[in-house]
PDB file of N, CA and C in Angstrom:
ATOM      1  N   UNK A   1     -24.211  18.394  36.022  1.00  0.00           N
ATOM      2  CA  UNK A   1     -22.810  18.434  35.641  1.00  0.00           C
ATOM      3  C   UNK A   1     -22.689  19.217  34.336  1.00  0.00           C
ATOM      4  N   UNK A   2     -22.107  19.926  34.226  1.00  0.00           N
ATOM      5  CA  UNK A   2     -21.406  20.674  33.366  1.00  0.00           C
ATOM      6  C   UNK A   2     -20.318  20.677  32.052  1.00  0.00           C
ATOM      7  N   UNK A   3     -21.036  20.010  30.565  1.00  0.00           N
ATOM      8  CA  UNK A   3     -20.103  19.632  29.890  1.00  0.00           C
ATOM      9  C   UNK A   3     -19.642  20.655  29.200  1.00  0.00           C
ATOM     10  N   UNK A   4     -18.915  20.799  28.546  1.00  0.00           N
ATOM     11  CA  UNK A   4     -17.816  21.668  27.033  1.00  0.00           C
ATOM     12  C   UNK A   4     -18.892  21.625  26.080  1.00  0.00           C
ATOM     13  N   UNK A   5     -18.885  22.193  25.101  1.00  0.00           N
ATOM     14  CA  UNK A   5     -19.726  21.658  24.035  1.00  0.00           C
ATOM     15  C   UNK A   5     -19.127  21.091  23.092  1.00  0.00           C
ATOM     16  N   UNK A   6     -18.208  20.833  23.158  1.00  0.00           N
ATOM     17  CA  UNK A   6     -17.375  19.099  22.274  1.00  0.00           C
ATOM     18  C   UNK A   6     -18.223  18.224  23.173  1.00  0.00           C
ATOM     19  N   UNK A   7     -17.975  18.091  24.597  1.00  0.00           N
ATOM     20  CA  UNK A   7     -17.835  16.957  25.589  1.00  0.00           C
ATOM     21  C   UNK A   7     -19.326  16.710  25.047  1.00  0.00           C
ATOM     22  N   UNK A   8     -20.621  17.572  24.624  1.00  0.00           N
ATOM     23  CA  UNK A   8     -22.322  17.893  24.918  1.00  0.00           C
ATOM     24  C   UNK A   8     -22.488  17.272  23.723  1.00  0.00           C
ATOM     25  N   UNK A   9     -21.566  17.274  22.396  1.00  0.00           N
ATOM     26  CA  UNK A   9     -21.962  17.011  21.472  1.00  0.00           C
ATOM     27  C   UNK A   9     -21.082  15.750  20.608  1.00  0.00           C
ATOM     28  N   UNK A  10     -20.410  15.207  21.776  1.00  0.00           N
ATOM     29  CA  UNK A  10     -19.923  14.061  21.876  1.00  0.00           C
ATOM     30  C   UNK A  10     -21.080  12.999  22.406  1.00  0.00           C
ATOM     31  N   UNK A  11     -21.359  13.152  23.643  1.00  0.00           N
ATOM     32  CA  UNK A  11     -22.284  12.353  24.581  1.00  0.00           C
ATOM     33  C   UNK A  11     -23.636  11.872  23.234  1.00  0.00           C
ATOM     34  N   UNK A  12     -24.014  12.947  22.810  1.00  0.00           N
ATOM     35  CA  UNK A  12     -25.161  12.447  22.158  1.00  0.00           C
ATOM     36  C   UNK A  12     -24.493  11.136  21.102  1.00  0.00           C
ATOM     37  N   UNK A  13     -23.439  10.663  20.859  1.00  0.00           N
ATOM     38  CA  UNK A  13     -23.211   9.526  20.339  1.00  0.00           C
ATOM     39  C   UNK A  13     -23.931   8.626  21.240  1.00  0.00           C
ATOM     40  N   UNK A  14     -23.741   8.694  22.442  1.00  0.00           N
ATOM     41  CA  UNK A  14     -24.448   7.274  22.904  1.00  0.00           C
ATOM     42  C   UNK A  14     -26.175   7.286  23.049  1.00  0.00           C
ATOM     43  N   UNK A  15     -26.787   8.205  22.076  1.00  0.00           N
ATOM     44  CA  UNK A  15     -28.348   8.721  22.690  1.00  0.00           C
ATOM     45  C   UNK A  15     -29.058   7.275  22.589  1.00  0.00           C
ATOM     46  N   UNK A  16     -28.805   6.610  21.760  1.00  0.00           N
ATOM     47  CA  UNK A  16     -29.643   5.024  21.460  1.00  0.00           C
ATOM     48  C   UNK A  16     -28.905   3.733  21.865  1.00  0.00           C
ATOM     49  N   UNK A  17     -28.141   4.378  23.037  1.00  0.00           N
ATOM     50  CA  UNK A  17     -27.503   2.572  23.175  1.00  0.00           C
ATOM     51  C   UNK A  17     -27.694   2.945  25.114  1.00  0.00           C
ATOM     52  N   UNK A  18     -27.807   1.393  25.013  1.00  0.00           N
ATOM     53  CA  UNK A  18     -27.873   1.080  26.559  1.00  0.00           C
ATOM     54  C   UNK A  18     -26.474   0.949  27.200  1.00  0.00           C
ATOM     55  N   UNK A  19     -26.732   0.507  28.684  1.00  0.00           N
ATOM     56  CA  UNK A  19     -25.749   0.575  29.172  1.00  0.00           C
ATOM     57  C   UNK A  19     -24.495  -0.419  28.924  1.00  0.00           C
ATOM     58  N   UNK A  20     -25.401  -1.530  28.165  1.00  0.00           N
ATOM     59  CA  UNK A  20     -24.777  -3.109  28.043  1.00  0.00           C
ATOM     60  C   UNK A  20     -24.267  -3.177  26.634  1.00  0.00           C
ATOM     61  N   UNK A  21     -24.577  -2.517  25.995  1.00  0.00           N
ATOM     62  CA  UNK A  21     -23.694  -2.391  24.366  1.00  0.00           C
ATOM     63  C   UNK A  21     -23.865  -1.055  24.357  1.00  0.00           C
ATOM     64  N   UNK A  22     -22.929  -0.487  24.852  1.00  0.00           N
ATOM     65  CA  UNK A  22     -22.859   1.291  24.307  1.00  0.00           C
ATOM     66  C   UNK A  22     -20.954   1.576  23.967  1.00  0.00           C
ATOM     67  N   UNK A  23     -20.314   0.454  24.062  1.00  0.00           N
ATOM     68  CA  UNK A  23     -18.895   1.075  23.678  1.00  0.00           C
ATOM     69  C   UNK A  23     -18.658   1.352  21.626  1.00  0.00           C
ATOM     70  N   UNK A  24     -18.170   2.371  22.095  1.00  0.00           N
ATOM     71  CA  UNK A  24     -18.211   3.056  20.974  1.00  0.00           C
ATOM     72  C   UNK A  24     -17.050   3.549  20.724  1.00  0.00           C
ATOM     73  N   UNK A  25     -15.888   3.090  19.437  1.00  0.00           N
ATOM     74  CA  UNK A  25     -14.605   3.885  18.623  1.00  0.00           C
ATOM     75  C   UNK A  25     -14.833   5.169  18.603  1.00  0.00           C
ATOM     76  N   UNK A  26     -13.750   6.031  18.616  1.00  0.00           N
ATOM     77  CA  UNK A  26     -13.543   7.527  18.275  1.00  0.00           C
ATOM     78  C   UNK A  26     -14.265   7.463  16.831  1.00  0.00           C
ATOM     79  N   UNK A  27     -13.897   6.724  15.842  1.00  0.00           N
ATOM     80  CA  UNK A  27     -14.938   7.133  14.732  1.00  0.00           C
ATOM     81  C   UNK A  27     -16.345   6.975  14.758  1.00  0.00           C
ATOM     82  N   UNK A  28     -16.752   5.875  15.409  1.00  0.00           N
ATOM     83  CA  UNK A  28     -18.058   5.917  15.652  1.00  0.00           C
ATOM     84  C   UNK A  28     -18.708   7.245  16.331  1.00  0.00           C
ATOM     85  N   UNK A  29     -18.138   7.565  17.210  1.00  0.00           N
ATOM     86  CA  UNK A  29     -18.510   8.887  17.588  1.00  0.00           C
ATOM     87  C   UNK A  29     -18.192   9.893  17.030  1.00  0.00           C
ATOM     88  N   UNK A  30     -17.698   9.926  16.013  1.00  0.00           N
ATOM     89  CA  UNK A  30     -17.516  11.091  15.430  1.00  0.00           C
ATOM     90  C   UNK A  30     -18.642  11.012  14.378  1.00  0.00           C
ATOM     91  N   UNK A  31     -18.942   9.957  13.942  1.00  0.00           N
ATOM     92  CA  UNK A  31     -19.430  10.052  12.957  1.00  0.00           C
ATOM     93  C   UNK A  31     -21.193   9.920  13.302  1.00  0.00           C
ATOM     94  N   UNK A  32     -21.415   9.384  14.955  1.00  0.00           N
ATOM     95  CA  UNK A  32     -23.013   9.431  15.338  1.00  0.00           C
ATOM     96  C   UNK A  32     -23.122  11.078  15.821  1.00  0.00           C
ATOM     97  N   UNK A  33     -21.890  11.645  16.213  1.00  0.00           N
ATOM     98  CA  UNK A  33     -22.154  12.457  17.035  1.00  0.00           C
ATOM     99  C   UNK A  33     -21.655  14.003  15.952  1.00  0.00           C
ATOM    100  N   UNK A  34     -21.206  13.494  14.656  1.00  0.00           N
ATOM    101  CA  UNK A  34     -20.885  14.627  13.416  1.00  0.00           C
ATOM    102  C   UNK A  34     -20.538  15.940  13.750  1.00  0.00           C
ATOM    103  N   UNK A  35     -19.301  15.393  14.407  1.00  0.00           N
ATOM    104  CA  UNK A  35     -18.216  16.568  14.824  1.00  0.00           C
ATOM    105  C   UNK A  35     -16.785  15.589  14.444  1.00  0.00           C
ATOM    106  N   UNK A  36     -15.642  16.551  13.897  1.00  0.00           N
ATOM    107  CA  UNK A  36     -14.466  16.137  13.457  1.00  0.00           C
ATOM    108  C   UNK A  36     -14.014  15.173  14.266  1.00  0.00           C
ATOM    109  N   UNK A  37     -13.103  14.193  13.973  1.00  0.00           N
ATOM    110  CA  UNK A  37     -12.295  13.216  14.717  1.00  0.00           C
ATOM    111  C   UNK A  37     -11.898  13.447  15.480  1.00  0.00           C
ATOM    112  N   UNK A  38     -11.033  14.875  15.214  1.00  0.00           N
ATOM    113  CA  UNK A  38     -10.009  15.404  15.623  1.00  0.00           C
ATOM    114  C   UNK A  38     -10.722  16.069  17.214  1.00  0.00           C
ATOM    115  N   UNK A  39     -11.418  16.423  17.564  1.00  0.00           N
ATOM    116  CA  UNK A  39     -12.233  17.056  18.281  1.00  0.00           C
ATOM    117  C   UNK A  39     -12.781  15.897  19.480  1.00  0.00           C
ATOM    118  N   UNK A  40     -12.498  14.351  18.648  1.00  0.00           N
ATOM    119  CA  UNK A  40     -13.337  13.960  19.325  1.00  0.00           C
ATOM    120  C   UNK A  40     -12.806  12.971  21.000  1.00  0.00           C
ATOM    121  N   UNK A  41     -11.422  12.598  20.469  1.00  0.00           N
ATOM    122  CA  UNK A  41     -10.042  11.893  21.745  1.00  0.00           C
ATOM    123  C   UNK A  41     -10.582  13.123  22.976  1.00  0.00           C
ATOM    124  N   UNK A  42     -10.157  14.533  22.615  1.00  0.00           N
ATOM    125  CA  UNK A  42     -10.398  15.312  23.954  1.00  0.00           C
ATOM    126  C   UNK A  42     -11.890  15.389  24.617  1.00  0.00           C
ATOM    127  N   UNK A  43     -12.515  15.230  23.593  1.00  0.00           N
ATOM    128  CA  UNK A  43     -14.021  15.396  24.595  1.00  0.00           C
ATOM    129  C   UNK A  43     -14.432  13.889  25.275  1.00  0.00           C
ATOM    130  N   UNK A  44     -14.115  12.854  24.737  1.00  0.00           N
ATOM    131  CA  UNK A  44     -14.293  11.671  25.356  1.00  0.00           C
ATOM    132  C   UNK A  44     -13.481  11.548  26.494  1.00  0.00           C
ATOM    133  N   UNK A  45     -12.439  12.108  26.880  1.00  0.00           N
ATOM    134  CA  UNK A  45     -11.754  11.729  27.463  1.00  0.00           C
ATOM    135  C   UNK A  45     -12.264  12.854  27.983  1.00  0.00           C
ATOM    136  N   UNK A  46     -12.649  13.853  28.269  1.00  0.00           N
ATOM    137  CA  UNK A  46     -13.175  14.747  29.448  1.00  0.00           C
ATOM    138  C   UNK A  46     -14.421  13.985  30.092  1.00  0.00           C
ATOM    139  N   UNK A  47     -15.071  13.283  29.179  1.00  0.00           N
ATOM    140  CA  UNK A  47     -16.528  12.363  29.696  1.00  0.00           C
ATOM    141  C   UNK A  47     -15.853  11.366  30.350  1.00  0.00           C
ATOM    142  N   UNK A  48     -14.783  10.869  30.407  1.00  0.00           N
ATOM    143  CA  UNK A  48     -14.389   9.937  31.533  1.00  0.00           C
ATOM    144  C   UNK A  48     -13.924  10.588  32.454  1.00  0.00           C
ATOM    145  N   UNK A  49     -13.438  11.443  32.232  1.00  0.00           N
ATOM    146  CA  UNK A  49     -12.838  11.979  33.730  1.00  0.00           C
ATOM    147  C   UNK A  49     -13.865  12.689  34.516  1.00  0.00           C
ATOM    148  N   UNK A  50     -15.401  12.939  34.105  1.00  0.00           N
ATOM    149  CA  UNK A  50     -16.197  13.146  34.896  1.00  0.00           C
ATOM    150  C   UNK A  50     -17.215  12.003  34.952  1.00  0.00           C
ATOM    151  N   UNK A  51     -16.787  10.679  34.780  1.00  0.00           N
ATOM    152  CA  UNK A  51     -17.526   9.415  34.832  1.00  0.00           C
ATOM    153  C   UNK A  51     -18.514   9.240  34.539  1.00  0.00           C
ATOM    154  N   UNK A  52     -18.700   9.790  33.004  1.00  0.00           N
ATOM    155  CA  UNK A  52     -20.122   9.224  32.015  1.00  0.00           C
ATOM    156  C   UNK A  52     -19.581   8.423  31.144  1.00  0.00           C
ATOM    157  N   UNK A  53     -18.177   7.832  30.989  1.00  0.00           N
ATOM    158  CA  UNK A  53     -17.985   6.911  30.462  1.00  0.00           C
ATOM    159  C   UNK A  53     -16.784   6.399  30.766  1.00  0.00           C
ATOM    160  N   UNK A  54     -16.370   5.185  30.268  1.00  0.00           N
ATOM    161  CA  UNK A  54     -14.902   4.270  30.294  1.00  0.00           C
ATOM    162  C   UNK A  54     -14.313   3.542  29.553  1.00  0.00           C
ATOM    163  N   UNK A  55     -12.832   3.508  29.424  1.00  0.00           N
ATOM    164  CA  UNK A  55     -12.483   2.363  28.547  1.00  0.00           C
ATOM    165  C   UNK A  55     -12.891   1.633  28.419  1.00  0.00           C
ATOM    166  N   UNK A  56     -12.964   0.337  27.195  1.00  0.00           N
ATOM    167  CA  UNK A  56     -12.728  -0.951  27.606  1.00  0.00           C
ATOM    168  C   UNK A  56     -12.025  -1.311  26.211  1.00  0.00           C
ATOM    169  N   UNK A  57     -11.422  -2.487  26.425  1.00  0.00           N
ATOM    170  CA  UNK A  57     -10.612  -2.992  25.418  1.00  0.00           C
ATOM    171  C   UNK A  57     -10.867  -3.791  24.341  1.00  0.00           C
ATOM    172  N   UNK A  58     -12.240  -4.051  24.278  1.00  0.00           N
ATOM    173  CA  UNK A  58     -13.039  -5.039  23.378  1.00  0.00           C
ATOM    174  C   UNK A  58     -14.683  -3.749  22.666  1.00  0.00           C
ATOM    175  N   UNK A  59     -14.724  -4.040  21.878  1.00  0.00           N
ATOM    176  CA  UNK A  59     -15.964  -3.639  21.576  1.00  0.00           C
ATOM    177  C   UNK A  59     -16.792  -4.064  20.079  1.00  0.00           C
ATOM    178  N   UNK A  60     -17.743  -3.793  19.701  1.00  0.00           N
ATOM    179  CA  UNK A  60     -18.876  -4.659  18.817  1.00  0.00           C
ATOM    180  C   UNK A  60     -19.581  -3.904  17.921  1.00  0.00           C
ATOM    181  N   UNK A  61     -19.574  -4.145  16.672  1.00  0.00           N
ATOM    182  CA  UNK A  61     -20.415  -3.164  15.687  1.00  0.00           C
ATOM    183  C   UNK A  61     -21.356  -3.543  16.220  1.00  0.00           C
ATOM    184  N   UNK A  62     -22.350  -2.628  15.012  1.00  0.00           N
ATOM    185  CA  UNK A  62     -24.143  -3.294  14.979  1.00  0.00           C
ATOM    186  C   UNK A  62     -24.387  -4.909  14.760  1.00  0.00           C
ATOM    187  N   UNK A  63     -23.527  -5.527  13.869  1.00  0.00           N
ATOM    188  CA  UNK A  63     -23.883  -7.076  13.471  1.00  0.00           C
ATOM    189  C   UNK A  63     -22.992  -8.109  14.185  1.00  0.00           C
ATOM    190  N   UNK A  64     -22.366  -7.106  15.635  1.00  0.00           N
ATOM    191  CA  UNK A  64     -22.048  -8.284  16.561  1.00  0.00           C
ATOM    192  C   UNK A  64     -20.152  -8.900  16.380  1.00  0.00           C
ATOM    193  N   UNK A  65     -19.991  -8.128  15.749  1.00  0.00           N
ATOM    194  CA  UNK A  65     -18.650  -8.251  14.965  1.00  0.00           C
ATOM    195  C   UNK A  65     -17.548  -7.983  16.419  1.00  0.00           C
ATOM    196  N   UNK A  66     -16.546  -8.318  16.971  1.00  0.00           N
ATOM    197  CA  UNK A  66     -16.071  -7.888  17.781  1.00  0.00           C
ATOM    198  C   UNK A  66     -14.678  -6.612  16.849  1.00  0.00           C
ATOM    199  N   UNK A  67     -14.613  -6.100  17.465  1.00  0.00           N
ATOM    200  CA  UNK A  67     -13.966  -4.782  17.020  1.00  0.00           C
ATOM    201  C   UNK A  67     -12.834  -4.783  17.559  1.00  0.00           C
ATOM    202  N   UNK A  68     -12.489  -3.226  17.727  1.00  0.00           N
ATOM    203  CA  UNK A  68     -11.180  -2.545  18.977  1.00  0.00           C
ATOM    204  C   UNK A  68     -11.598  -2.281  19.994  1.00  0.00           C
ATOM    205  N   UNK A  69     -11.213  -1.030  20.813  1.00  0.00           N
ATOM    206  CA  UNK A  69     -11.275  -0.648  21.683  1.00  0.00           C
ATOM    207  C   UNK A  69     -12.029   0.176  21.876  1.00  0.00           C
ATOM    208  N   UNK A  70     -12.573   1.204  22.807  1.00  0.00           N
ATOM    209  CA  UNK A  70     -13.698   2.108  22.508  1.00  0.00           C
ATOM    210  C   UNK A  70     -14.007   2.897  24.358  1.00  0.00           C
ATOM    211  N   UNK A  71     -15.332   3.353  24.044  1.00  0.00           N
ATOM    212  CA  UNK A  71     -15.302   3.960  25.371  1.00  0.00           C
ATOM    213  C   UNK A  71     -17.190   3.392  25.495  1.00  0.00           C
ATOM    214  N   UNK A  72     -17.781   3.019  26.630  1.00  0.00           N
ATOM    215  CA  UNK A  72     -19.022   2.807  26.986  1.00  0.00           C
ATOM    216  C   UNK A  72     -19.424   3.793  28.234  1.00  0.00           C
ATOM    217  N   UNK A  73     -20.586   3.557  28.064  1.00  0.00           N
ATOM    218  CA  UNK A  73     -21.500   4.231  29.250  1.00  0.00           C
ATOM    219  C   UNK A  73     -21.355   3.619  30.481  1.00  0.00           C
ATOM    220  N   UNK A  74     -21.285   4.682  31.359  1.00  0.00           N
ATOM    221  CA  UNK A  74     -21.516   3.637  32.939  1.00  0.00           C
ATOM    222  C   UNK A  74     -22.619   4.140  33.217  1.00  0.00           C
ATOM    223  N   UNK A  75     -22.704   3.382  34.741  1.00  0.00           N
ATOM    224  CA  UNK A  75     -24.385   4.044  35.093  1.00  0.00           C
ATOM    225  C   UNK A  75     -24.841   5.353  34.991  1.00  0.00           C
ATOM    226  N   UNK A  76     -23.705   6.281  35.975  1.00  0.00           N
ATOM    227  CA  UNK A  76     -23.702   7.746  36.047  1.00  0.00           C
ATOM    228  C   UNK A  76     -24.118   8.480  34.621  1.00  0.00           C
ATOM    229  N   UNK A  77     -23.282   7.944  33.371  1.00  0.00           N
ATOM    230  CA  UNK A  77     -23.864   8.386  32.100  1.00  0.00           C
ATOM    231  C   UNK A  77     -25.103   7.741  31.414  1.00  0.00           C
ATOM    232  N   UNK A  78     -25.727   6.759  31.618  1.00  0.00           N
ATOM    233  CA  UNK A  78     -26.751   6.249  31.403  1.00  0.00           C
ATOM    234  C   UNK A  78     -27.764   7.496  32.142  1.00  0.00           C
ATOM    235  N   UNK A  79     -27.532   7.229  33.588  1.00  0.00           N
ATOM    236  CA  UNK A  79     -28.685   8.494  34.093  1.00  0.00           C
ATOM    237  C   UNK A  79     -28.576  10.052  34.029  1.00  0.00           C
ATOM    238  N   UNK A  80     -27.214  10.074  33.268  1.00  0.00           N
ATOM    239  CA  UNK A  80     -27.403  11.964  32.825  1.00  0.00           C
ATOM    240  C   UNK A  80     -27.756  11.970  31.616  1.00  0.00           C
ATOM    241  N   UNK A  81     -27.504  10.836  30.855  1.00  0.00           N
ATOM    242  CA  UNK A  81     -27.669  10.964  29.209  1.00  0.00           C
ATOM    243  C   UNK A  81     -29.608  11.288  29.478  1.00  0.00           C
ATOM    244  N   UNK A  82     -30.385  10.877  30.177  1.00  0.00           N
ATOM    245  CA  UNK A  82     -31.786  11.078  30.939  1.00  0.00           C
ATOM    246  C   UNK A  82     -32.143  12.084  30.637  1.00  0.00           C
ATOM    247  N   UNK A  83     -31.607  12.901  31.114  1.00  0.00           N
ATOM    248  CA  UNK A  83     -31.292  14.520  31.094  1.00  0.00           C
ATOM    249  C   UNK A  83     -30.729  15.442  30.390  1.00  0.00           C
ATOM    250  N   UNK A  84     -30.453  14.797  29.433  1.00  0.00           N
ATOM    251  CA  UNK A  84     -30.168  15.198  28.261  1.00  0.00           C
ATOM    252  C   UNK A  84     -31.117  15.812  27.427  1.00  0.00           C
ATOM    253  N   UNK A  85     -30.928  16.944  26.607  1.00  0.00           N
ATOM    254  CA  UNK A  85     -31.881  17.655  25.615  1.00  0.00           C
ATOM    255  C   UNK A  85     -31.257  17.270  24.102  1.00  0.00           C
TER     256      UNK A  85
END
C-alpha cells in the first residue's frame, strides 16, 4: 500500500506500540512522529481511510492516565507497520 509522505511519516508514531495500547492524540503524533500538528489531522485521517488505523474515544498516556480521544492501530496496520523501513 502506498502512503503520502505525511501519511509515511505519521505511521512511524506508532513504531513501539502494540496493537492493544497504540491509540495515540494528534499531538502525540506529532510530536513521536516530529512533523507539524498542522500536517498531522490530514495524514491520520488518510491512514484510516486506508485501514491502518481508527478512532476511538478513550485513550491512555504512558502512566496509564486515561486521556481523550485518539487514533490506534488495527491489525492491517500492525502487519504493514512490519514492513515498514
Amino acid at each position: 500500500m502506498k502512503l503520502t509522505g505525511y501519511e509515511k511519516s505519521a505511521f512511524k508514531a506508532w513504531a513501539e506500540c502494540d496493537q492493544d495500547y497504540s491509540i495515540l492524540s494528534f499531538k502525540a503524533i506529532a510530536h513521536r512522529a516530529e512533523i507539524d500538528i498542522s500536517k498531522v489531522r490530514r495524514a491520520v485521517r488518510g491512514l484510516a481511510r486506508k485501514g491502518l488505523v481508527e478512532f476511538s474515544r478513550v485513550s491512555w498516556n504512558d502512566e496509564g492516565v486515561v486521556g481523550g480521544a485518539g487514533y490506534g492501530l488495527t491489525k492491517d496496520g500492525v502487519d504493514a507497520r512490519g514492513g515498514q523501513s
